[in-house]
Every structure is written in C-alpha cells, then in structure tokens.
PDB file of N, CA and C in Angstrom:
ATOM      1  N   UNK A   1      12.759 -23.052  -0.158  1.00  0.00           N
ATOM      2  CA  UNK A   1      12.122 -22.034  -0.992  1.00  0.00           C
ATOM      3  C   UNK A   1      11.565 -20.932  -0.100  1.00  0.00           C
ATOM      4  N   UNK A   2      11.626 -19.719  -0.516  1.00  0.00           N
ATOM      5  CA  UNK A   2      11.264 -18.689   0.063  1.00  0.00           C
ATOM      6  C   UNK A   2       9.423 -18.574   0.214  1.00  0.00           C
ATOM      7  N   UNK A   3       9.188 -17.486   1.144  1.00  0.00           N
ATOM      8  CA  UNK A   3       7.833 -16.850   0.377  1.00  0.00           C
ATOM      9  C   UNK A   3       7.828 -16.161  -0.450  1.00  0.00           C
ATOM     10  N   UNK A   4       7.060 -15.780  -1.468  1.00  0.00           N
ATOM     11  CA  UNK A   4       6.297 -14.874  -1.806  1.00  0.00           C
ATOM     12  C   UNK A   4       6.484 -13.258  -1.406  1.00  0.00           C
ATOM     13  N   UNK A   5       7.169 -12.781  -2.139  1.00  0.00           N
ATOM     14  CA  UNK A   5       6.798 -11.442  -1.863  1.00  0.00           C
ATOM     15  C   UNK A   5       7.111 -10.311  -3.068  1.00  0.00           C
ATOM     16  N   UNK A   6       7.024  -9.324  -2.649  1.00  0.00           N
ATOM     17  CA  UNK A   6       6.831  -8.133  -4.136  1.00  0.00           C
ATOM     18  C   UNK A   6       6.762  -7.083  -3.608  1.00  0.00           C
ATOM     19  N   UNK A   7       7.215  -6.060  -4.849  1.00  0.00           N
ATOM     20  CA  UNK A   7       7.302  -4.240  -4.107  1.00  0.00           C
ATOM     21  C   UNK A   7       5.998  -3.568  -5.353  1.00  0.00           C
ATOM     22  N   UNK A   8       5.362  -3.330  -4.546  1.00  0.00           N
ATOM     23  CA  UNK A   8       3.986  -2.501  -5.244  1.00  0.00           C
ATOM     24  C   UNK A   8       4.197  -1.023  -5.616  1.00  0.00           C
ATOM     25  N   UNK A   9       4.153  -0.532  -6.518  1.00  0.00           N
ATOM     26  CA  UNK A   9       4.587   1.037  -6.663  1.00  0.00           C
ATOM     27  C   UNK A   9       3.140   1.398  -6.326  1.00  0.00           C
ATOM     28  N   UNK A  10       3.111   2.668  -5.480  1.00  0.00           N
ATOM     29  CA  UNK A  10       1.935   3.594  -5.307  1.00  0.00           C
ATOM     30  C   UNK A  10       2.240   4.820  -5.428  1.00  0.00           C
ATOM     31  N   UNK A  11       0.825   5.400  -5.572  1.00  0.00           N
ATOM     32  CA  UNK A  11       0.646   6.918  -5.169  1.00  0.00           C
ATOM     33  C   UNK A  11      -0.472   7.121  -4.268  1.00  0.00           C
ATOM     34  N   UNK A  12      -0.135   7.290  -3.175  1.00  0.00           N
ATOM     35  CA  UNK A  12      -0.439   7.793  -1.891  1.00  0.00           C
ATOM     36  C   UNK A  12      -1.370   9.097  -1.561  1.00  0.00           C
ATOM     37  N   UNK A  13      -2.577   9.657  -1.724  1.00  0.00           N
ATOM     38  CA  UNK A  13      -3.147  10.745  -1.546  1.00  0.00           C
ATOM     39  C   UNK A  13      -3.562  10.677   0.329  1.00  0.00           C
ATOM     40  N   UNK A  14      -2.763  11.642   1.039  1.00  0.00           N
ATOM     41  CA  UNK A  14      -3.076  11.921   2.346  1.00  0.00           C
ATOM     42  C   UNK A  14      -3.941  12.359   2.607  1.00  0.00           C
ATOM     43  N   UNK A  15      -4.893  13.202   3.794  1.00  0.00           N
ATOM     44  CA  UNK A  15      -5.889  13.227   4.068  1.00  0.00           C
ATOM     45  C   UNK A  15      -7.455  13.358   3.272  1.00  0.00           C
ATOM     46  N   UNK A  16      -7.086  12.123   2.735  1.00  0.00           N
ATOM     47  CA  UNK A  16      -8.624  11.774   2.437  1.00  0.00           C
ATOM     48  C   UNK A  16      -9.962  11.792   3.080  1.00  0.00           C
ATOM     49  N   UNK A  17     -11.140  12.091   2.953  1.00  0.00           N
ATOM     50  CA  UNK A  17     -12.296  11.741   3.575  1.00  0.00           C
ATOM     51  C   UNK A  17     -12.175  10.637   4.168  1.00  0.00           C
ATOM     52  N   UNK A  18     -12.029   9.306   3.401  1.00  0.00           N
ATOM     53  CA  UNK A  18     -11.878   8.105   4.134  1.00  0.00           C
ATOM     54  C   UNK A  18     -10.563   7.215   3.402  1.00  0.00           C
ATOM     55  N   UNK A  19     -10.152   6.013   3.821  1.00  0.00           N
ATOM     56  CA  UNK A  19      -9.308   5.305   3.050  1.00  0.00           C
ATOM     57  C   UNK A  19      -9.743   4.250   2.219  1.00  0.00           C
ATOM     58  N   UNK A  20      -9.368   4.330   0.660  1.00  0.00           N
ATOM     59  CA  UNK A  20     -10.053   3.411  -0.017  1.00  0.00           C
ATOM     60  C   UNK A  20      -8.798   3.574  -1.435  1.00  0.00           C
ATOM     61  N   UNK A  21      -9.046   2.256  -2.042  1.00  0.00           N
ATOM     62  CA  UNK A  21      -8.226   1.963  -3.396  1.00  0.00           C
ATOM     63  C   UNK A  21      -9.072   3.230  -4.143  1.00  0.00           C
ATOM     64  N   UNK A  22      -8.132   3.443  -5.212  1.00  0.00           N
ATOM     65  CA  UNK A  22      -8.698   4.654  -6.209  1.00  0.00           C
ATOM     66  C   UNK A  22      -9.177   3.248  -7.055  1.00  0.00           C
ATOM     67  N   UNK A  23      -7.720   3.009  -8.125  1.00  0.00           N
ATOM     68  CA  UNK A  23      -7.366   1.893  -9.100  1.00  0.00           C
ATOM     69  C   UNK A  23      -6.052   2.117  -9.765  1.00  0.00           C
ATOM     70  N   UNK A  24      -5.920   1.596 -10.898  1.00  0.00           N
ATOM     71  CA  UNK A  24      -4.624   1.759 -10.928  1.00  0.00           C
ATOM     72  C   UNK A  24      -3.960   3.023 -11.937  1.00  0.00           C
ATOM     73  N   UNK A  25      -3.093   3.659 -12.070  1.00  0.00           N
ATOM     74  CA  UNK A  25      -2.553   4.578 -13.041  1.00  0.00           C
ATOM     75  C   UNK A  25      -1.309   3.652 -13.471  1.00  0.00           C
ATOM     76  N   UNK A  26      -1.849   3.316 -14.683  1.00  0.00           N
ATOM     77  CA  UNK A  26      -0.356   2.534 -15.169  1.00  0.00           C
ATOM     78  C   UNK A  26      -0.218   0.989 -13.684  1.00  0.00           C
ATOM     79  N   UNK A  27       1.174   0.813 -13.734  1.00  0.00           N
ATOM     80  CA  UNK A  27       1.625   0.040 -13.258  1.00  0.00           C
ATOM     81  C   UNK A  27       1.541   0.812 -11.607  1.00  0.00           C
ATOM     82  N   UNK A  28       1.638   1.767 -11.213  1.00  0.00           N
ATOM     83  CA  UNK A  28       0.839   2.040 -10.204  1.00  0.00           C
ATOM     84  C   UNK A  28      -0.567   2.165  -9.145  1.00  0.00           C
ATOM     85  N   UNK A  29      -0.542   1.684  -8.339  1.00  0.00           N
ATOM     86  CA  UNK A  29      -1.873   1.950  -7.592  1.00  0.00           C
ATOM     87  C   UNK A  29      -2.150   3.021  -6.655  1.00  0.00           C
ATOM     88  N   UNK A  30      -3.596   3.910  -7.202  1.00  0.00           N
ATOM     89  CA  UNK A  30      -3.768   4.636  -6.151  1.00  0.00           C
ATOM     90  C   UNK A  30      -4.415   4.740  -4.694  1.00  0.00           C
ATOM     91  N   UNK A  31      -4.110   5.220  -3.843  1.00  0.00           N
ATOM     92  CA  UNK A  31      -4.597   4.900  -2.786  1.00  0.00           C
ATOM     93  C   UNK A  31      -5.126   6.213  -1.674  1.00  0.00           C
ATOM     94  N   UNK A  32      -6.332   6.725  -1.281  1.00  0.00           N
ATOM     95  CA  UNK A  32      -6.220   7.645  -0.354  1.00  0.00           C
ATOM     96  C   UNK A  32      -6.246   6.976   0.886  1.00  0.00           C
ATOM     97  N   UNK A  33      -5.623   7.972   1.750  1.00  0.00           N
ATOM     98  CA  UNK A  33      -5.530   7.765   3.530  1.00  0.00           C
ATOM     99  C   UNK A  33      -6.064   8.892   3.971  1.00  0.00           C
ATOM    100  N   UNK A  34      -7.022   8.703   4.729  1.00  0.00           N
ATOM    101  CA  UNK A  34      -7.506   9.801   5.892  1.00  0.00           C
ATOM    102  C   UNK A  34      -6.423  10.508   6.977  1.00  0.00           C
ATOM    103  N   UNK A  35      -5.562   9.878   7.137  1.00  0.00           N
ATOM    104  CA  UNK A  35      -4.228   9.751   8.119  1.00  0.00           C
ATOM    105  C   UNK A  35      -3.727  11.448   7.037  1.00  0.00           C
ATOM    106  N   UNK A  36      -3.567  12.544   8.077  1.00  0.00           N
ATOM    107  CA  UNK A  36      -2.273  13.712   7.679  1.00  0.00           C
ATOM    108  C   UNK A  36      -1.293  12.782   6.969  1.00  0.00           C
ATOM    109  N   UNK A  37      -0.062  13.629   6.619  1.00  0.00           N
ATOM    110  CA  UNK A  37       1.036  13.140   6.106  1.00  0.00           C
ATOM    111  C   UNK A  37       1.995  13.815   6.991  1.00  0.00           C
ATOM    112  N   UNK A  38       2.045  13.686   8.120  1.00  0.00           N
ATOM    113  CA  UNK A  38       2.817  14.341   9.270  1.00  0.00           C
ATOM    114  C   UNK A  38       3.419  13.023  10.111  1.00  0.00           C
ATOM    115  N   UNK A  39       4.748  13.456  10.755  1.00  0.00           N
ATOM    116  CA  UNK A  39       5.180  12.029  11.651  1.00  0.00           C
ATOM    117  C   UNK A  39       4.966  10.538  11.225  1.00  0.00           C
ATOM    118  N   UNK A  40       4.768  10.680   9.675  1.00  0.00           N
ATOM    119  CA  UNK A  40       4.644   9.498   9.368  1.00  0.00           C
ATOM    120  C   UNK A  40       3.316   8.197   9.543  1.00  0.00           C
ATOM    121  N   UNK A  41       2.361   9.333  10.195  1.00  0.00           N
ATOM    122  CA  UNK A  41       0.832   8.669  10.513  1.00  0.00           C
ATOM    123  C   UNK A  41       0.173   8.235   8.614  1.00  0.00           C
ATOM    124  N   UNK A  42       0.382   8.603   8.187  1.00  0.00           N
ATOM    125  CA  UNK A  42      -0.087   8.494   6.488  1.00  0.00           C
ATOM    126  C   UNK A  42       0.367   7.272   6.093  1.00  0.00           C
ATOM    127  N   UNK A  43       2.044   7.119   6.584  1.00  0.00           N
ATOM    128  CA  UNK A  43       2.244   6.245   5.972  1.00  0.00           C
ATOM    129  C   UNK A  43       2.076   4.621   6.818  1.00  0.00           C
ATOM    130  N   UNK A  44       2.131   4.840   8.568  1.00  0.00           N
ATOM    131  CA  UNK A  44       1.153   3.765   9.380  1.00  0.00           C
ATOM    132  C   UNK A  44      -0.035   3.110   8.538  1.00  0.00           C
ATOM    133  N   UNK A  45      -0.855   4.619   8.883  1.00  0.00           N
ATOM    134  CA  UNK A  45      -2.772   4.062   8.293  1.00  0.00           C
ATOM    135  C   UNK A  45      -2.221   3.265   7.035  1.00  0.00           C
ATOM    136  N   UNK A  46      -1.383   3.839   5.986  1.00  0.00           N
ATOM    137  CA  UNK A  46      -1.447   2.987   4.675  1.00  0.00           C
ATOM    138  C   UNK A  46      -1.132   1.727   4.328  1.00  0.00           C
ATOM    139  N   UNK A  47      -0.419   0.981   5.328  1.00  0.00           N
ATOM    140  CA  UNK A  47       0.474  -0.177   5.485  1.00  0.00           C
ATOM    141  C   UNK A  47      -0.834  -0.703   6.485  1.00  0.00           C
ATOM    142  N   UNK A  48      -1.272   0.158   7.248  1.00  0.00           N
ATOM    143  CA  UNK A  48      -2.418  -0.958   8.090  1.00  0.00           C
ATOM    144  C   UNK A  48      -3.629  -0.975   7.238  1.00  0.00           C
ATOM    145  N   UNK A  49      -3.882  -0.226   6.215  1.00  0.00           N
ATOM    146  CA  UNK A  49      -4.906  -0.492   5.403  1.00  0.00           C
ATOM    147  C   UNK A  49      -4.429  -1.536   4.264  1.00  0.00           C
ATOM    148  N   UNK A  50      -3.423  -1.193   4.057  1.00  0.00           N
ATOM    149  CA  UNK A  50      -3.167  -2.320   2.543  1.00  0.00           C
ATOM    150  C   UNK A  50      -3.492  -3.541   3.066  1.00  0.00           C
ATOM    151  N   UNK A  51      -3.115  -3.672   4.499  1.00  0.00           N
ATOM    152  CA  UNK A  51      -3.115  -5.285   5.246  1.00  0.00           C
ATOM    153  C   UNK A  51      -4.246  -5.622   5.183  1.00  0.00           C
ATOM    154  N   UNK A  52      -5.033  -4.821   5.663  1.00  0.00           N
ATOM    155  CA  UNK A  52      -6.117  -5.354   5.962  1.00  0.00           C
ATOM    156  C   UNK A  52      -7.367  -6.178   4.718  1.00  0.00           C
ATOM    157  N   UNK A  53      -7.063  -4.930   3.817  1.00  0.00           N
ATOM    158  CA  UNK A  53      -7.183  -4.886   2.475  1.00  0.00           C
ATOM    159  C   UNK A  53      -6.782  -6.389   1.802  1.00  0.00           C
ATOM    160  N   UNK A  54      -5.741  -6.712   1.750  1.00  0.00           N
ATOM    161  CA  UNK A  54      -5.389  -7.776   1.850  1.00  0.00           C
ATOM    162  C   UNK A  54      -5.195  -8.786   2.101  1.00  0.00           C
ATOM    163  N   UNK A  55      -5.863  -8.802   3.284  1.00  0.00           N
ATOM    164  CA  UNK A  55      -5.953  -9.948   4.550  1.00  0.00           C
ATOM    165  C   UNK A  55      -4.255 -10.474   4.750  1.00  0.00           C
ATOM    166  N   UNK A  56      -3.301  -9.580   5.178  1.00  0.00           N
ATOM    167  CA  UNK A  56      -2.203 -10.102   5.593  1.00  0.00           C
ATOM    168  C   UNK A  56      -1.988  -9.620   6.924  1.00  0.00           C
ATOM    169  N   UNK A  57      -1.151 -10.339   8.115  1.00  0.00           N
ATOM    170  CA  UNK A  57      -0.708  -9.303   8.954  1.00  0.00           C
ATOM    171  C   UNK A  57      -0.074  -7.877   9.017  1.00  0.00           C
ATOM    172  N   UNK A  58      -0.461  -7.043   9.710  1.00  0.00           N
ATOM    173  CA  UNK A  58       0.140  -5.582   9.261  1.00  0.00           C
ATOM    174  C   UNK A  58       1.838  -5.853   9.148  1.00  0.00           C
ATOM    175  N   UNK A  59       2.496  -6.626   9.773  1.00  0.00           N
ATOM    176  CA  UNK A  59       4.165  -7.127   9.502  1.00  0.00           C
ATOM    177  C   UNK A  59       4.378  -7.166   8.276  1.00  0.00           C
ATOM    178  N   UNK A  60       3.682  -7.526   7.478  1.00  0.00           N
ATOM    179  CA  UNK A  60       3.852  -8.073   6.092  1.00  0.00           C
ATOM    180  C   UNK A  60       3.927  -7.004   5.451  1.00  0.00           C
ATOM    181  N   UNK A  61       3.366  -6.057   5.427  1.00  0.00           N
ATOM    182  CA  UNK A  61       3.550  -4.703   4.447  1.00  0.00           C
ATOM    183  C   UNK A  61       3.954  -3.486   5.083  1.00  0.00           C
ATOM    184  N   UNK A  62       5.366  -2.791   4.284  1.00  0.00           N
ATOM    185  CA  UNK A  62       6.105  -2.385   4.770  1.00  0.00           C
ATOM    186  C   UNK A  62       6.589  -1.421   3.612  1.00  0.00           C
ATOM    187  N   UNK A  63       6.517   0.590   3.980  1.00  0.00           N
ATOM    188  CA  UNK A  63       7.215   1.308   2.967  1.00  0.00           C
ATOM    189  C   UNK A  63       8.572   1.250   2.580  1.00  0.00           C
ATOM    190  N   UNK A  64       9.001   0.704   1.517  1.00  0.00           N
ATOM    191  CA  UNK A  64      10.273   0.482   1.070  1.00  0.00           C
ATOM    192  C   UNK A  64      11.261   1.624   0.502  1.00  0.00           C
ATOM    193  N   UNK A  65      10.237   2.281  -0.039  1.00  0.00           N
ATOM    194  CA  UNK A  65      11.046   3.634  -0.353  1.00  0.00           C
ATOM    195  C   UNK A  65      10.112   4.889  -0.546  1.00  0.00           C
ATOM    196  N   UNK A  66      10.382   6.118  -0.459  1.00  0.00           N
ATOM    197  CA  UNK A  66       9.120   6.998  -0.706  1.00  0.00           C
ATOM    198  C   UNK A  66       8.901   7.176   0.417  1.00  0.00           C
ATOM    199  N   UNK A  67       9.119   7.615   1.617  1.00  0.00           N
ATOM    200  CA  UNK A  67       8.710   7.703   2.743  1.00  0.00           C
ATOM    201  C   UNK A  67       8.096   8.889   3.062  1.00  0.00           C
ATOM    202  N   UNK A  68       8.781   9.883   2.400  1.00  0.00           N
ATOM    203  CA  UNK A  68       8.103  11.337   2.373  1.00  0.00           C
ATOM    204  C   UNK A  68       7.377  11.929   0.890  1.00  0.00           C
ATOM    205  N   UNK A  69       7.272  11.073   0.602  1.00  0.00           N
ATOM    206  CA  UNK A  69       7.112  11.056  -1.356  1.00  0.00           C
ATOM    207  C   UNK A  69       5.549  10.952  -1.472  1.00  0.00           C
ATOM    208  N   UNK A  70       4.624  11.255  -2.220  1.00  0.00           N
ATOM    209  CA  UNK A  70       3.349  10.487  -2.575  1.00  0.00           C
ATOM    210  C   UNK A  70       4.007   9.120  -3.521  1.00  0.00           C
ATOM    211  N   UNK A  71       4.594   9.015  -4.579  1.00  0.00           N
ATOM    212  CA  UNK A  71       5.342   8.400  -4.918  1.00  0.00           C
ATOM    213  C   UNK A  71       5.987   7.281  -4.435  1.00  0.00           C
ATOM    214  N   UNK A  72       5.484   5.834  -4.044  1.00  0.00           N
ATOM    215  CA  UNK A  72       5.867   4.710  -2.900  1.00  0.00           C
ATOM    216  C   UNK A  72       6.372   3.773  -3.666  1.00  0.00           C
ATOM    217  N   UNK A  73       7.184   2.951  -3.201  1.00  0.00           N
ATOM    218  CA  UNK A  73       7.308   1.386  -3.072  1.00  0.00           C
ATOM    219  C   UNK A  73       6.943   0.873  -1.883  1.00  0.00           C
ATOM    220  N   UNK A  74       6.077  -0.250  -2.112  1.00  0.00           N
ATOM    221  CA  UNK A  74       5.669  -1.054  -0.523  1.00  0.00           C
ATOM    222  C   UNK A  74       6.252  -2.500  -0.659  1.00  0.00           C
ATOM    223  N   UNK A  75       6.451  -2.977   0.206  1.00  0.00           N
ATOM    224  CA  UNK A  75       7.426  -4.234   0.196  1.00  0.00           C
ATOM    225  C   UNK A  75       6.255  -5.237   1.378  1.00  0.00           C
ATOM    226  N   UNK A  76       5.362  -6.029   0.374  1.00  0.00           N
ATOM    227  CA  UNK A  76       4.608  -7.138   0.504  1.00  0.00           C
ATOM    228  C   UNK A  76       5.124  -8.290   0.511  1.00  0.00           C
ATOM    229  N   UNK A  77       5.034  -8.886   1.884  1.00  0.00           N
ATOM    230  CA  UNK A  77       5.562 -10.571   2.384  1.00  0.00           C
ATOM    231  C   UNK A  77       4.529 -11.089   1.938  1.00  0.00           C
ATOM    232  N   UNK A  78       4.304 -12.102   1.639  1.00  0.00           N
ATOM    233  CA  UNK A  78       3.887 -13.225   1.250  1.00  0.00           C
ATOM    234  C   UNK A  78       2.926 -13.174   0.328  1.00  0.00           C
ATOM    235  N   UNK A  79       2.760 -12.249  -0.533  1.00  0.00           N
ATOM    236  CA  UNK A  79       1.956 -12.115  -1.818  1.00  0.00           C
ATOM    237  C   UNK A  79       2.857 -11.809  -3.236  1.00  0.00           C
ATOM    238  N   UNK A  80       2.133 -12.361  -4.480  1.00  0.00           N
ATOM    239  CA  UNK A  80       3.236 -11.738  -5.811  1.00  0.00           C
ATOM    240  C   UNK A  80       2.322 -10.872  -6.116  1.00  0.00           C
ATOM    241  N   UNK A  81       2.790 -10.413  -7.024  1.00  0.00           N
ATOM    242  CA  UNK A  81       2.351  -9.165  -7.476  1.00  0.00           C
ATOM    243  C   UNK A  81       1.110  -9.367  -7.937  1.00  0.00           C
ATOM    244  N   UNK A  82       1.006 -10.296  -9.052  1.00  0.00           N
ATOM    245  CA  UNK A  82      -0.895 -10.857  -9.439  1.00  0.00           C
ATOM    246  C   UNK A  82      -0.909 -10.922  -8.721  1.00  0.00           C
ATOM    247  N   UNK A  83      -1.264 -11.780  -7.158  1.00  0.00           N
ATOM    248  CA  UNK A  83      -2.025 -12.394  -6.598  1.00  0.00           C
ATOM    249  C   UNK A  83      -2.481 -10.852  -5.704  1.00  0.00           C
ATOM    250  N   UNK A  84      -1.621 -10.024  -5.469  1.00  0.00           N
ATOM    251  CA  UNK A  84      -2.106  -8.479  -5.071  1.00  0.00           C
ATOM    252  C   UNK A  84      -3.092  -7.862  -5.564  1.00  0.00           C
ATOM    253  N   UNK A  85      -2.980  -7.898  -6.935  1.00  0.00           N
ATOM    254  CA  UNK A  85      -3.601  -7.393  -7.833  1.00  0.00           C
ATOM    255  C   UNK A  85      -4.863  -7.929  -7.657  1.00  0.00           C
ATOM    256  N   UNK A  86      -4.735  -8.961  -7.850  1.00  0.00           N
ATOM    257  CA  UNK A  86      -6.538 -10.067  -7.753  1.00  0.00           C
ATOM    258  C   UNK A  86      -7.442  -9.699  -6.609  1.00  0.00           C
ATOM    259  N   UNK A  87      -6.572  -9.708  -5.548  1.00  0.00           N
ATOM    260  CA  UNK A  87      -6.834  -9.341  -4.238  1.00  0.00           C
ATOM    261  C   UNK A  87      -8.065  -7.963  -3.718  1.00  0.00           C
ATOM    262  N   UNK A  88      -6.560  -7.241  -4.617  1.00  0.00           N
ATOM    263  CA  UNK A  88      -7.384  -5.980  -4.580  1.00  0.00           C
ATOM    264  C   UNK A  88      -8.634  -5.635  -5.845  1.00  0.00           C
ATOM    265  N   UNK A  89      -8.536  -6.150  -6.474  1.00  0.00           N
ATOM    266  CA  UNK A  89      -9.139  -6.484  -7.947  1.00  0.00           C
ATOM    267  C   UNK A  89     -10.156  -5.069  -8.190  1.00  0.00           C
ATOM    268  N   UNK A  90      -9.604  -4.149  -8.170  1.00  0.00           N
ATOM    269  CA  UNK A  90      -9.883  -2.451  -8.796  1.00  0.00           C
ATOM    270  C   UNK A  90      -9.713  -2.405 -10.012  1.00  0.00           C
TER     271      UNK A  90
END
C-alpha cells in the first residue's frame, strides 16, 4: 500500500507582509508569501511554509502545476486531503 498523498488547489498572494493561511475560497486555499514572485523564490517560501505548517518534511510538498500562476496545485506526500485540512484547520 502506498502513502498518502493529495494535490491541494491554491491561490498564492506574493509579497505579503508576512506568510500566513488566509482560509479557504471554495475548494481552494489561500495563502500569502512574503517571498517576491521572481525566480521562483514565492514559490520555495510557499512549499517551505506549507511544510512547516504542516509538520511534514519540505520533500513532501511540491508545486504541481501553476508555477507562474497565483492559481496552484501542490502535490502533498503523505497527507489526504482532510487530514490537510484539519491540520491547517482555517
């Protein structure tokens, strides 16, 4: 049997004051990053914040699609989608 895993749709707001969950819009979650949206630093900080956020290793979360998009899929190892949700519980 496999792990656990799931693709989270987001929307991504780049240079934020600080990084923090908004909540959710629909089946989406929002999220600001302090990180520009340049060279791809936006989308680093956001994958090292979801982790952390999450208590997973930063390996585990990973942009799946949307790379230049506010508009994301993130591709979460070893969590389902509730148990994300709970996690983050916004």
């Amino acid at each position: 049997m496999s792990a656990p895993h799931c693709l989270l749709a987001l929307k991504a707001i780049p240079n934020a004051p600080r990084n923090e969950v908004v909540g959710w819009l629909g089946e989406a979650l929002k999220v600001k990053v302090h990180a520009p949206a340049l060279e791809g630093r936006a989308n680093e900080e956001l994958c090292d914040f979801l982790a952390t956020q999450l208590k997973l290793p930063r390996r585990a979360v990973t942009v799946a699609q949307g790379g230049k998009a506010r508009q994301k899929l993130v591709a979460i190892a070893g969590l389902t989608l509730a148990e994300v949700r709970t996690r983050l519980a916004v």
